[in-house]
PDB file of N, CA and C in Angstrom:
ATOM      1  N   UNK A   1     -30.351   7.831  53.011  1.00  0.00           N
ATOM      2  CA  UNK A   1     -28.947   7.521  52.894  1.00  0.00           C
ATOM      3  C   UNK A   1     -28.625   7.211  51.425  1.00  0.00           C
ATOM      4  N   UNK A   2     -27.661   7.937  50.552  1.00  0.00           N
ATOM      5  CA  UNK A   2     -27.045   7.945  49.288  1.00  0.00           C
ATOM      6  C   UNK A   2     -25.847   6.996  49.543  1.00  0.00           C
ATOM      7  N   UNK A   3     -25.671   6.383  48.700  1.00  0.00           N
ATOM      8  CA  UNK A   3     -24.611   5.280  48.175  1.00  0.00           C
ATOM      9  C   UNK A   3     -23.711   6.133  46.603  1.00  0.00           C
ATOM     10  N   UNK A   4     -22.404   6.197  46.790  1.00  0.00           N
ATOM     11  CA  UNK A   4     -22.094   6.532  45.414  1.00  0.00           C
ATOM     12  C   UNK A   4     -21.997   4.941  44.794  1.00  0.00           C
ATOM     13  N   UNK A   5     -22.308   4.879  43.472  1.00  0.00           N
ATOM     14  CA  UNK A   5     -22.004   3.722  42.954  1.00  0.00           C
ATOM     15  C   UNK A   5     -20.696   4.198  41.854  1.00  0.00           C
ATOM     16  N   UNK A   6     -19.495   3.134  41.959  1.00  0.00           N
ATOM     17  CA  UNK A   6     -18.351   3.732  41.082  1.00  0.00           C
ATOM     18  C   UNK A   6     -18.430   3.444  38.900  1.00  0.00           C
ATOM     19  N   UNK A   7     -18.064   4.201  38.841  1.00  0.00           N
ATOM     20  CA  UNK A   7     -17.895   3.834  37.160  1.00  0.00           C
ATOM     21  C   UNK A   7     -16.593   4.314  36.899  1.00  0.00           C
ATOM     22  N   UNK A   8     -17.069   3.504  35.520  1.00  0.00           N
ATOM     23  CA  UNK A   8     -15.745   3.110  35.208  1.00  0.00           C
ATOM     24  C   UNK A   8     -15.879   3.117  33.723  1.00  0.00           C
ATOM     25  N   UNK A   9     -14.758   3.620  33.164  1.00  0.00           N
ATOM     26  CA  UNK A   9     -14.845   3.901  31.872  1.00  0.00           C
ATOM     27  C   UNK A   9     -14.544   2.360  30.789  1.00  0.00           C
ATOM     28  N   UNK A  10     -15.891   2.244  30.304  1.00  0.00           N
ATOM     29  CA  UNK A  10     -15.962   0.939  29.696  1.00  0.00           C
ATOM     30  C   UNK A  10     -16.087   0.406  28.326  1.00  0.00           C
ATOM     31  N   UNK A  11     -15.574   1.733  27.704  1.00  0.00           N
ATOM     32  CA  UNK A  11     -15.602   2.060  26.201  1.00  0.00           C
ATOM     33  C   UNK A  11     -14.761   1.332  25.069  1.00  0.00           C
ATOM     34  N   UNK A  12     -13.976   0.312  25.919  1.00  0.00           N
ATOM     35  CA  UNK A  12     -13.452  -0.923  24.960  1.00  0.00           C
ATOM     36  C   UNK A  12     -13.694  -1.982  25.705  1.00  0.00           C
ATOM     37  N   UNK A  13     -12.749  -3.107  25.756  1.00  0.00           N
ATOM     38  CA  UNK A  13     -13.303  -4.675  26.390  1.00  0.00           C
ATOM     39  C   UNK A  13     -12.914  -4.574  27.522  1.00  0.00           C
ATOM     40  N   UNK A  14     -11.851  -3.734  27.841  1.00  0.00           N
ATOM     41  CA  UNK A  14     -11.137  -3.553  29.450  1.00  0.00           C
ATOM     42  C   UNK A  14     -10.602  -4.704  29.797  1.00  0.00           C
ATOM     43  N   UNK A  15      -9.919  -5.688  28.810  1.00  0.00           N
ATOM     44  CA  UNK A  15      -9.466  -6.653  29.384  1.00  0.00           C
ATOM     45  C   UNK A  15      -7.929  -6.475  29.369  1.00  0.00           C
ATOM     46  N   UNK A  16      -7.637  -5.346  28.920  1.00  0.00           N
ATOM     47  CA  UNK A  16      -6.273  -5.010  29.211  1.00  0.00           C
ATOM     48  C   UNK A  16      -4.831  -5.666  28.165  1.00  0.00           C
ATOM     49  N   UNK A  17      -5.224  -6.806  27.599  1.00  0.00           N
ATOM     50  CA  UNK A  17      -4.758  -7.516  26.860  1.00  0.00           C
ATOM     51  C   UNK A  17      -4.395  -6.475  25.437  1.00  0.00           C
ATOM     52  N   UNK A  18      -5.237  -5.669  24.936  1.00  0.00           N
ATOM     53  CA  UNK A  18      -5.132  -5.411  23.393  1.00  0.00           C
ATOM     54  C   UNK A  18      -4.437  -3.875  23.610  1.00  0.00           C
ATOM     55  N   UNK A  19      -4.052  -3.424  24.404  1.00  0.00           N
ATOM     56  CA  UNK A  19      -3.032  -2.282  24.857  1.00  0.00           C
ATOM     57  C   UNK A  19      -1.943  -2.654  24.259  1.00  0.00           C
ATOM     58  N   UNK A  20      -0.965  -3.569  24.975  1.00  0.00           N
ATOM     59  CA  UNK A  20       0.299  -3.801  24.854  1.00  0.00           C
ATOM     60  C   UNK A  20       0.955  -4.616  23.820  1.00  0.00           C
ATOM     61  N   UNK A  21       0.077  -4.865  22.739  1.00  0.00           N
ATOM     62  CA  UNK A  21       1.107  -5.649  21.654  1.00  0.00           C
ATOM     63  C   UNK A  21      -0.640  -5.464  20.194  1.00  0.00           C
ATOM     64  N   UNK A  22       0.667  -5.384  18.965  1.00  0.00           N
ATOM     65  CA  UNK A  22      -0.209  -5.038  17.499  1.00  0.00           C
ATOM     66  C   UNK A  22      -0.938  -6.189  17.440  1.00  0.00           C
ATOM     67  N   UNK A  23      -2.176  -6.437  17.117  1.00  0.00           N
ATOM     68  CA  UNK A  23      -2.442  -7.441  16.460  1.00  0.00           C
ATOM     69  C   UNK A  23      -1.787  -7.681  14.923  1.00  0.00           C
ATOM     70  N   UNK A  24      -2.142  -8.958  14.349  1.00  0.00           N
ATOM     71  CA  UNK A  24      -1.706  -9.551  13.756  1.00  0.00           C
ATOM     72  C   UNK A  24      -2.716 -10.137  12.671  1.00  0.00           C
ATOM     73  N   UNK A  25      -2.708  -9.520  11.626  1.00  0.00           N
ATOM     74  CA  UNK A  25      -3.998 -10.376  10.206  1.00  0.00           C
ATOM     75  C   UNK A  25      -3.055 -11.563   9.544  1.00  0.00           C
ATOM     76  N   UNK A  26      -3.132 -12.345   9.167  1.00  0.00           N
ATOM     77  CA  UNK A  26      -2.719 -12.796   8.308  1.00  0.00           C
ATOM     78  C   UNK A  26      -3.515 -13.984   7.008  1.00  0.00           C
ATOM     79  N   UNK A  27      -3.472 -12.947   6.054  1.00  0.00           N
ATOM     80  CA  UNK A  27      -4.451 -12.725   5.008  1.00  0.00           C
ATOM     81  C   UNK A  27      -4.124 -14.377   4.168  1.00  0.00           C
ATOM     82  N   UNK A  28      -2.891 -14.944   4.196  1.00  0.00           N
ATOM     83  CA  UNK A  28      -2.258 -15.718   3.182  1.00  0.00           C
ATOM     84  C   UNK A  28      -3.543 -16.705   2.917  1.00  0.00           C
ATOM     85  N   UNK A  29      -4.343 -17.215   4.470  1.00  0.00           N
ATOM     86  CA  UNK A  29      -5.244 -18.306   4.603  1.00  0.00           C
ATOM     87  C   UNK A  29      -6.866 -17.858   3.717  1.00  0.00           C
ATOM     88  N   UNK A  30      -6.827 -16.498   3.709  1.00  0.00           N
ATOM     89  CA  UNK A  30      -8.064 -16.241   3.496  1.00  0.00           C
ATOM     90  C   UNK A  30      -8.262 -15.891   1.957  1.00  0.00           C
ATOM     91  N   UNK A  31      -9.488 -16.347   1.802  1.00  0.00           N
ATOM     92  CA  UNK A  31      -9.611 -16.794   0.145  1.00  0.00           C
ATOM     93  C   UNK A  31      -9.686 -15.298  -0.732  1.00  0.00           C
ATOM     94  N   UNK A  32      -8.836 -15.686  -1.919  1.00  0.00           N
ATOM     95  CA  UNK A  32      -8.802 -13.905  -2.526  1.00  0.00           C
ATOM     96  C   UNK A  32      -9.949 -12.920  -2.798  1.00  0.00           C
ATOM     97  N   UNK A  33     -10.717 -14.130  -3.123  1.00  0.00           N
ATOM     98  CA  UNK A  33     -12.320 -13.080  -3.449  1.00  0.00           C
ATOM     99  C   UNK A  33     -12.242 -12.300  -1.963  1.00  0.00           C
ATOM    100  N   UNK A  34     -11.915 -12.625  -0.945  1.00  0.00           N
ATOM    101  CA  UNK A  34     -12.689 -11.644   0.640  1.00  0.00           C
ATOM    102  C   UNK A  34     -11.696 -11.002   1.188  1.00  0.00           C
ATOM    103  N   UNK A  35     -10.491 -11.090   0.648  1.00  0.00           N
ATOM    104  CA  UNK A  35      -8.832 -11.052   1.576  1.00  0.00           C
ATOM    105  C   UNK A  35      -8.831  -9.446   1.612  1.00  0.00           C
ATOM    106  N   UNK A  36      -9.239  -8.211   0.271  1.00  0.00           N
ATOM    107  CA  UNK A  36      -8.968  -6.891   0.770  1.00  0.00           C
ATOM    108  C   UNK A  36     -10.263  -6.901   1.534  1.00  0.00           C
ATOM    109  N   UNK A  37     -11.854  -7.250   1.247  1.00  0.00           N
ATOM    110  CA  UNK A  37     -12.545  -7.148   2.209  1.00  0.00           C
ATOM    111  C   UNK A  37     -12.109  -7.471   4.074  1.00  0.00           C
ATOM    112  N   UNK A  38     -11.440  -8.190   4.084  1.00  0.00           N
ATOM    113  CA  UNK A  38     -10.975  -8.753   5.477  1.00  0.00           C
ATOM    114  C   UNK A  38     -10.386  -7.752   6.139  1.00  0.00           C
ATOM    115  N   UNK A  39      -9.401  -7.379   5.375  1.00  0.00           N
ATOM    116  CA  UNK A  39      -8.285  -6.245   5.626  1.00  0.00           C
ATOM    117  C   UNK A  39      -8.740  -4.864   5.649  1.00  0.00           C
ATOM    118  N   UNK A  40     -10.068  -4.186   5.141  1.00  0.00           N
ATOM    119  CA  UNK A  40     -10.631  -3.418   5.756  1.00  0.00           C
ATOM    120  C   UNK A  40     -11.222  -3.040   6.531  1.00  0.00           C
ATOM    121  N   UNK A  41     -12.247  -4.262   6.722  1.00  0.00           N
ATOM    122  CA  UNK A  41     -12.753  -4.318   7.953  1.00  0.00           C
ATOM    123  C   UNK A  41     -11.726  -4.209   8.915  1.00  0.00           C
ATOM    124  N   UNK A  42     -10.466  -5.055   9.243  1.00  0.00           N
ATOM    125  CA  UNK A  42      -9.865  -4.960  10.523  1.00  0.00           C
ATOM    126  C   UNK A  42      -9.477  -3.858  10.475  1.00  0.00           C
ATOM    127  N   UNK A  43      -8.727  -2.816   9.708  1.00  0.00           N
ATOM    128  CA  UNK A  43      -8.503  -1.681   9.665  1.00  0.00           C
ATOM    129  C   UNK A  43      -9.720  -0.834  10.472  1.00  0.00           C
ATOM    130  N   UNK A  44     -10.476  -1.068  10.217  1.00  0.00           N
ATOM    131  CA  UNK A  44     -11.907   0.068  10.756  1.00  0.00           C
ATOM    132  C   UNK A  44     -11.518  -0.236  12.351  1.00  0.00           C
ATOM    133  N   UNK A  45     -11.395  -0.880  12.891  1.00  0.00           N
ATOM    134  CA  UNK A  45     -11.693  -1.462  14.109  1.00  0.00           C
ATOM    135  C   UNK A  45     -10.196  -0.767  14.754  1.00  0.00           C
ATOM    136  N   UNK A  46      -9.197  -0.261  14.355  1.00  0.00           N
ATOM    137  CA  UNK A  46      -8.108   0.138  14.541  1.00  0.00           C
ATOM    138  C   UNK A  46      -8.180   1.767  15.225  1.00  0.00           C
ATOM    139  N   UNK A  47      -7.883   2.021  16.304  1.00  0.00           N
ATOM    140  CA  UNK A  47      -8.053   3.241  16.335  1.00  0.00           C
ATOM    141  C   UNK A  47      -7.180   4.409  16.450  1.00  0.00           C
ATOM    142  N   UNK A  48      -7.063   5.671  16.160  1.00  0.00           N
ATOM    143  CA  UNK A  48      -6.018   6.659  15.963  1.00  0.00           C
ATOM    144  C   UNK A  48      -5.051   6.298  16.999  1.00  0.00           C
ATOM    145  N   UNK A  49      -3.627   6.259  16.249  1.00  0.00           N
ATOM    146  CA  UNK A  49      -2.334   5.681  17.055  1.00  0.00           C
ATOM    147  C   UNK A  49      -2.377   4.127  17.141  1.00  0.00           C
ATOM    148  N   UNK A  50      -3.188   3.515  16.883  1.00  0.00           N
ATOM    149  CA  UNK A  50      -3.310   1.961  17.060  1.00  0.00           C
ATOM    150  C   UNK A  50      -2.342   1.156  15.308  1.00  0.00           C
ATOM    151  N   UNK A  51      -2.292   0.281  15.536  1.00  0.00           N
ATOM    152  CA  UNK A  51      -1.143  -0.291  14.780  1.00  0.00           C
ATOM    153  C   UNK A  51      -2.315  -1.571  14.176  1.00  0.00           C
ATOM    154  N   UNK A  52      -2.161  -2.366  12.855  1.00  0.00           N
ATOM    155  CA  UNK A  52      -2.601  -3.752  12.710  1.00  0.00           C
ATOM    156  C   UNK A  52      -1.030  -4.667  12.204  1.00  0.00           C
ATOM    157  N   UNK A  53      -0.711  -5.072  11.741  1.00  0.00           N
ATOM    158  CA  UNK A  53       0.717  -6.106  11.243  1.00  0.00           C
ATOM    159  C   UNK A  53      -0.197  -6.823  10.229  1.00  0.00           C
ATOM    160  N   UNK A  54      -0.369  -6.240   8.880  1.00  0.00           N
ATOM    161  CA  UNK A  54      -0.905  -7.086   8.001  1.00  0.00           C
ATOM    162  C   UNK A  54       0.322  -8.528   7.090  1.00  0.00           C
ATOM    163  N   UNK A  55      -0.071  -9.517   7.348  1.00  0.00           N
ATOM    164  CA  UNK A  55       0.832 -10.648   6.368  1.00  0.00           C
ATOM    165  C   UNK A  55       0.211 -11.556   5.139  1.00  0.00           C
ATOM    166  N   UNK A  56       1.005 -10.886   4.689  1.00  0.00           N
ATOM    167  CA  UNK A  56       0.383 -11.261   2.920  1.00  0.00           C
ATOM    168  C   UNK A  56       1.719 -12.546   2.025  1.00  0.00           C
ATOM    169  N   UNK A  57       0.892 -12.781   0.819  1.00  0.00           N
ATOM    170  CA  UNK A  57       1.505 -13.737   0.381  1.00  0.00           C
ATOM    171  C   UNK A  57       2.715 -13.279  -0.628  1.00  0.00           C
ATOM    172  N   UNK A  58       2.380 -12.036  -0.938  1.00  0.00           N
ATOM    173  CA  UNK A  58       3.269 -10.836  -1.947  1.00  0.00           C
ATOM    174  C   UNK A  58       3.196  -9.721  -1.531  1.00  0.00           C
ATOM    175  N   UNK A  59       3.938  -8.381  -1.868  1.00  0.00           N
ATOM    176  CA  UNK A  59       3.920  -6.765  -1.518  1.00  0.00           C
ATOM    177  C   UNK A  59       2.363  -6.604  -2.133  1.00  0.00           C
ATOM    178  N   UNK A  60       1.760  -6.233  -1.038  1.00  0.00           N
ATOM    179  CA  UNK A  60       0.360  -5.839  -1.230  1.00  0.00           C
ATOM    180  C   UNK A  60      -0.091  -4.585  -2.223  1.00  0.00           C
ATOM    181  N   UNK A  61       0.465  -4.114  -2.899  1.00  0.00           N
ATOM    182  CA  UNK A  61       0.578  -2.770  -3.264  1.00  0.00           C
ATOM    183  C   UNK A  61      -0.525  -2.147  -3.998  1.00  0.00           C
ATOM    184  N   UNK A  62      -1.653  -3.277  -4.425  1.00  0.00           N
ATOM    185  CA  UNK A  62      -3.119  -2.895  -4.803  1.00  0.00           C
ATOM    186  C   UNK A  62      -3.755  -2.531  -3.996  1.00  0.00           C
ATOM    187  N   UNK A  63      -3.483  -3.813  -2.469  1.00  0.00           N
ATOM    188  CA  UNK A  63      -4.156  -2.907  -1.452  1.00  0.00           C
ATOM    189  C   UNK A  63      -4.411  -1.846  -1.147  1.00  0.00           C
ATOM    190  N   UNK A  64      -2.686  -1.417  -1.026  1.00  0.00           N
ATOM    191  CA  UNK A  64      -2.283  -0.248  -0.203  1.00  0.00           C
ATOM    192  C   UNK A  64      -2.693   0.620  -1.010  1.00  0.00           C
ATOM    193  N   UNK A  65      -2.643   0.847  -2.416  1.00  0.00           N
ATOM    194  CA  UNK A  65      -3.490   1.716  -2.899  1.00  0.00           C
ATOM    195  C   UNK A  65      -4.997   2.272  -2.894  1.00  0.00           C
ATOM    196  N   UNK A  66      -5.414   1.064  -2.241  1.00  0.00           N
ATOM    197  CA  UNK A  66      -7.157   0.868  -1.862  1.00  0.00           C
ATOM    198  C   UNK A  66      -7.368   1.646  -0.629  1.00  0.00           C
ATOM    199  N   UNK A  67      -6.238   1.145   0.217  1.00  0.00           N
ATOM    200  CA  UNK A  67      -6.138   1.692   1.647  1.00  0.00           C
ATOM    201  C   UNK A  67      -6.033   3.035   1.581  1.00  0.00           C
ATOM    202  N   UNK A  68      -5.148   3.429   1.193  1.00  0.00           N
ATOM    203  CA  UNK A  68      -5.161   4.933   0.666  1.00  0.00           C
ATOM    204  C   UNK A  68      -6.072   5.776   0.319  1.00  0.00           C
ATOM    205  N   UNK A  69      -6.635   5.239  -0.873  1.00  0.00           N
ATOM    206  CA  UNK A  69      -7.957   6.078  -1.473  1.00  0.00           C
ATOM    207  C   UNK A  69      -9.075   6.126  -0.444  1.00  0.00           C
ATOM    208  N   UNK A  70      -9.568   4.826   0.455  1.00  0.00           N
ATOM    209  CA  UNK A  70     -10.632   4.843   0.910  1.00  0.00           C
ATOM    210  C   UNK A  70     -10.303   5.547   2.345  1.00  0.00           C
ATOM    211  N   UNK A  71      -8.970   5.582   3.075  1.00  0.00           N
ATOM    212  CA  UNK A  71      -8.753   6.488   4.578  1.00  0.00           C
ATOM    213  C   UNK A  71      -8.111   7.286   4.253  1.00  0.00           C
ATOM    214  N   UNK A  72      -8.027   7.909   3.175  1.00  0.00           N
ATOM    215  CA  UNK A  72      -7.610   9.521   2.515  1.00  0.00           C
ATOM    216  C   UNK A  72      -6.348   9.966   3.382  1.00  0.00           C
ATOM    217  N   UNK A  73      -5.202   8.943   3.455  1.00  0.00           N
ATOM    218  CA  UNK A  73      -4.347   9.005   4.313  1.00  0.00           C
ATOM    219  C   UNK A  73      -3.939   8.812   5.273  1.00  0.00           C
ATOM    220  N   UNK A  74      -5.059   8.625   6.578  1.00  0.00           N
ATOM    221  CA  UNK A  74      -5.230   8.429   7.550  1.00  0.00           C
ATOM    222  C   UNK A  74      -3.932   7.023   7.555  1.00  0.00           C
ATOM    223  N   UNK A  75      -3.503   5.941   6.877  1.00  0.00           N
ATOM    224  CA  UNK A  75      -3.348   4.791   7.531  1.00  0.00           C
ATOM    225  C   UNK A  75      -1.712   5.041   6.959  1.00  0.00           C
ATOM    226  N   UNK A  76      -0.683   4.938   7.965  1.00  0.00           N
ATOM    227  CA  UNK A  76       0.594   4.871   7.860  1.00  0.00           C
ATOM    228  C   UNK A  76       1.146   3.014   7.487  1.00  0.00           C
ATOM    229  N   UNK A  77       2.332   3.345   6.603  1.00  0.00           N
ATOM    230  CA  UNK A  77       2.575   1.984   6.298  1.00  0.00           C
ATOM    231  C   UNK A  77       3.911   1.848   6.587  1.00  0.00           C
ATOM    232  N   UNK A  78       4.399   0.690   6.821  1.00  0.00           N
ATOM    233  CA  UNK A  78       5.684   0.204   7.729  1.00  0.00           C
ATOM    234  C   UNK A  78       6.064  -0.973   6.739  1.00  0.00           C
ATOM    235  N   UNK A  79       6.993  -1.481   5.912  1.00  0.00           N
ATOM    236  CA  UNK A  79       7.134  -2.758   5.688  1.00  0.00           C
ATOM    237  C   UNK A  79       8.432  -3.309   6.717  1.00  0.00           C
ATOM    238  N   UNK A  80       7.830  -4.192   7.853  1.00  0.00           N
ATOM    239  CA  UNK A  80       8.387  -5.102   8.873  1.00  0.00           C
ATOM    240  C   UNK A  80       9.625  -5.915   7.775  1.00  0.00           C
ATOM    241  N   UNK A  81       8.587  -6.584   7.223  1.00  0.00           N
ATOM    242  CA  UNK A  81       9.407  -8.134   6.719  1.00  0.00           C
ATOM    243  C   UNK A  81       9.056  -7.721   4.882  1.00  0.00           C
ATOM    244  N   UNK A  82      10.000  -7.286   3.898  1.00  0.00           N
ATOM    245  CA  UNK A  82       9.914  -7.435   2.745  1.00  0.00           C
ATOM    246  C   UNK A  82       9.806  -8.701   1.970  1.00  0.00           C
ATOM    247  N   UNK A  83       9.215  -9.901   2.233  1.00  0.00           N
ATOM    248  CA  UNK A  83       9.200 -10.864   1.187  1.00  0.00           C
ATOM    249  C   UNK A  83      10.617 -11.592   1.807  1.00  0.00           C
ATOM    250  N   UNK A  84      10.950 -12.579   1.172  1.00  0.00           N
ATOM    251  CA  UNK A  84       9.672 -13.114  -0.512  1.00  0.00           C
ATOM    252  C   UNK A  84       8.627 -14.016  -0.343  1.00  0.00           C
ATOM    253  N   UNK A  85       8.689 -14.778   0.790  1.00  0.00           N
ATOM    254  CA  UNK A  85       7.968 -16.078   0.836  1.00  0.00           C
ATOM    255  C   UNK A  85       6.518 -15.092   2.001  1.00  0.00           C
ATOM    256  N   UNK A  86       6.781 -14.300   2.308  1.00  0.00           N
ATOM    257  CA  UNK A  86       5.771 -13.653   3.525  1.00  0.00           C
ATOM    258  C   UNK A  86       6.385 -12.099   3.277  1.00  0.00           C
ATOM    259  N   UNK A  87       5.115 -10.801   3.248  1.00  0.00           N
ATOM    260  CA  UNK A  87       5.343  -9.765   3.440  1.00  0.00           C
ATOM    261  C   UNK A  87       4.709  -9.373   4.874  1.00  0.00           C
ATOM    262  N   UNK A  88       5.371  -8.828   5.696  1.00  0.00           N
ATOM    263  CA  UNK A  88       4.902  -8.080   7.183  1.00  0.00           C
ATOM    264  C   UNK A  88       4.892  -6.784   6.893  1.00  0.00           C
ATOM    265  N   UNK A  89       3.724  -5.954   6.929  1.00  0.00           N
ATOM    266  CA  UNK A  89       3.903  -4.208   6.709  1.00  0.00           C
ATOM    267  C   UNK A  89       3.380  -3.948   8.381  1.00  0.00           C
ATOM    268  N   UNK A  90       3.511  -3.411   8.646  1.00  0.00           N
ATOM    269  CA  UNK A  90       2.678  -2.584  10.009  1.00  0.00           C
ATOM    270  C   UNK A  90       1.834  -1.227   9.017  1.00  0.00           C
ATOM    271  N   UNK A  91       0.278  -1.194   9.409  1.00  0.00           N
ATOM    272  CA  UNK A  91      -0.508  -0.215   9.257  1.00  0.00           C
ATOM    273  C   UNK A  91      -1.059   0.373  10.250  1.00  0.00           C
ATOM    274  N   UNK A  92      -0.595   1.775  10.653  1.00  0.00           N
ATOM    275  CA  UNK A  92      -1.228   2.069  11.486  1.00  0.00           C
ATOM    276  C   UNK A  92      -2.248   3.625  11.546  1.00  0.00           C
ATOM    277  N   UNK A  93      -2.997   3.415  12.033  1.00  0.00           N
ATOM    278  CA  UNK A  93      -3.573   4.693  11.610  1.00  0.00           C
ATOM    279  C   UNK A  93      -3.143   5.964  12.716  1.00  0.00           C
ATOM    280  N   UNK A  94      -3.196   7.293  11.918  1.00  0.00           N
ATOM    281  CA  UNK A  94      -2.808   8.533  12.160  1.00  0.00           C
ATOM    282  C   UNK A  94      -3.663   9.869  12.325  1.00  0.00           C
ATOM    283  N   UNK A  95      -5.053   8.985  11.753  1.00  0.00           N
ATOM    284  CA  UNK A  95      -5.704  10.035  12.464  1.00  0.00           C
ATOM    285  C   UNK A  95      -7.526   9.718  11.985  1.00  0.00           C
TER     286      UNK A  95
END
């Protein structure tokens, strides 16, 4: 006698939670020496069509130049909230 056993596709956390809303970095707390390190890493973890909401203390625009060079385009940029006291961009990647 065979039993099917069911599967299930388990290729992220499946907790259903990280579907329906962007996460959120916010870099202001984290010390400058590590802050573009931080912000790449979470980027990696982002996947095609997925969104991050980076918040910075100024227009990031060294970043975004970093971002650029190193995902050769791949990462779309949104500025949410222009300044002055907080910048909100949405990055999301495209491919």
């Amino acid at each position: 006698m065979t039993s099917e056993i069911p599967v299930q596709d388990v290729s992220g956390c499946a907790c259903g939670e990280h579907d329906a809303q962007v996460p959120e970095l916010d870099v202001r707390a984290v010390p400058h020496a590590i802050r573009h390190a931080t912000v790449f890493g979470a980027l990696s973890a982002i996947r095609v069509g997925g969104a991050l909401d980076l918040v910075a203390p100024h227009d990031p625009k060294p970043l975004l130049a970093q971002i650029a060079d190193r995902e050769n385009g791949a990462i779309d940029v949104e500025y949410l909230v222009p300044g002055p006291e907080a910048w909100t961009l949405r990055l999301t990647r495209s491919r």
